[in-house]
Protein backbone atom coordinates (compact mmCIF):
# COMPACT_ATOMS: atom_id res chain seq x y z
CA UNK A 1 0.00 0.00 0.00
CA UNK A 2 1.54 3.30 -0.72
CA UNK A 3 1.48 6.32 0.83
CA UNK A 4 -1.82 7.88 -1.00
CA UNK A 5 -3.66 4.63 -0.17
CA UNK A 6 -2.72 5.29 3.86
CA UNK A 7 -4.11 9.51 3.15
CA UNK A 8 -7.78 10.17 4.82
CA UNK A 9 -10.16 12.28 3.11
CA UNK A 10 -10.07 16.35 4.03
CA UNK A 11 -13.29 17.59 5.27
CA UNK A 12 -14.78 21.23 5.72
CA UNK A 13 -17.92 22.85 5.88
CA UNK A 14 -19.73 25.99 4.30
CA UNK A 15 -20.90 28.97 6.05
CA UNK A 16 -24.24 27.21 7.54
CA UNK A 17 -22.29 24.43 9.01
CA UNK A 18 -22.69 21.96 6.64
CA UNK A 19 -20.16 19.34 6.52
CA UNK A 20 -18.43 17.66 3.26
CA UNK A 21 -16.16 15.48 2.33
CA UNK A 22 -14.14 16.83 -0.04
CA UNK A 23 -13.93 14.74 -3.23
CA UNK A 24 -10.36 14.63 -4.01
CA UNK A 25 -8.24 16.55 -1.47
CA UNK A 26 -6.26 14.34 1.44
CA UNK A 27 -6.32 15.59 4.68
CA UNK A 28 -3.24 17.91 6.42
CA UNK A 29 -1.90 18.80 9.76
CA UNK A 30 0.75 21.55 10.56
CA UNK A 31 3.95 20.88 12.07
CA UNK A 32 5.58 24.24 12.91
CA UNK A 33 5.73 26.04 8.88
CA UNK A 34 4.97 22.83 7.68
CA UNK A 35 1.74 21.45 6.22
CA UNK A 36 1.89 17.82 5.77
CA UNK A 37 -0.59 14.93 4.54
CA UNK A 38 -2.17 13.16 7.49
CA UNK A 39 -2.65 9.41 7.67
CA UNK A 40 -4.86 6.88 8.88
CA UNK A 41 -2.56 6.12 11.18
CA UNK A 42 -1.96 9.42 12.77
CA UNK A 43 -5.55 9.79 13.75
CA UNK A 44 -8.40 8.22 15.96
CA UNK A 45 -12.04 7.95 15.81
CA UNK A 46 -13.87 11.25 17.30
CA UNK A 47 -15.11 10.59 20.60
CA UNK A 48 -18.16 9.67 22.04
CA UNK A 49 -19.79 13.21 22.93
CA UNK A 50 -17.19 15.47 20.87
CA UNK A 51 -18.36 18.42 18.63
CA UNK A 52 -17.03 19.78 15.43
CA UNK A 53 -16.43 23.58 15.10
CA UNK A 54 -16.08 25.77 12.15
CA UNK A 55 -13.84 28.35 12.37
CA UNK A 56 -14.81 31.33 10.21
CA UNK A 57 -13.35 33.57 7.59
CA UNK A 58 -10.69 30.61 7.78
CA UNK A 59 -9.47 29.30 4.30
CA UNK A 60 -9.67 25.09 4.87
CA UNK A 61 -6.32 23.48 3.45
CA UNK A 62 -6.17 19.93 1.63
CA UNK A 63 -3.73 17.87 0.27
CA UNK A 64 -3.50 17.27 -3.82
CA UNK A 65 -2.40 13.70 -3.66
CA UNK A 66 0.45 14.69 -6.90
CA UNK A 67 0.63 18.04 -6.46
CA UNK A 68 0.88 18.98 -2.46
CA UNK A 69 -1.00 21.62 -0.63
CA UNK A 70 -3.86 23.10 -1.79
CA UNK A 71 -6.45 25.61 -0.45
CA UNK A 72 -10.01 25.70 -0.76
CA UNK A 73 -12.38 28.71 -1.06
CA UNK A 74 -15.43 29.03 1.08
CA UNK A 75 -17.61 29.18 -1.70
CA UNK A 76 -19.10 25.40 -1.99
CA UNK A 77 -20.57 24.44 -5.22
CA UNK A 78 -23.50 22.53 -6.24
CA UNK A 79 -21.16 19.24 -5.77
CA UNK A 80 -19.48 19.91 -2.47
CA UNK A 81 -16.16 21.10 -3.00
CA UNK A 82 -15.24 24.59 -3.24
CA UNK A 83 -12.82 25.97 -5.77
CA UNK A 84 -9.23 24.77 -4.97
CA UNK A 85 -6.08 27.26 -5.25
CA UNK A 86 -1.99 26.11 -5.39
């Protein structure tokens, strides 16, 4: 299995709070300057009783599985992904 097989999916949600799952963008953590593709592996299940948050006027970040990091706009189309920037 390589390394894009191991990547989780990025989520983010739209100004009402709706959630998404974006269609082709990996997930990412930061590690000090560094954005970097997270992996299975490197996560856990959310907890029993946890909440998710949106944090506004925030720009969500992805990871392009051949091209790196990627940001996506708030704007969320009819399909669920918002328009993706290098």
């Amino acid at each position: 299995m390589d390394r894009s097989e191991k990547m989780i999916n990025m989520v983010y949600t739209d100004e009402q709070g709706n959630l998404y799952d974006h269609p082709s963008l990996a997930a990412c953590g930061r590690s000090g300057d560094q954005f970097l593709p997270l992996e299975s592996s490197q996560v856990i299940p959310l907890p029993e009783g946890s909440s998710l948050v949106s944090l506004p006027e925030r720009v969500a970040a992805g990871w392009d599985r051949r091209r790196g990091l990627r940001f996506v706009d708030q704007a969320v189309t009819e399909r669920g992904c918002g328009r993706v920037y290098p």
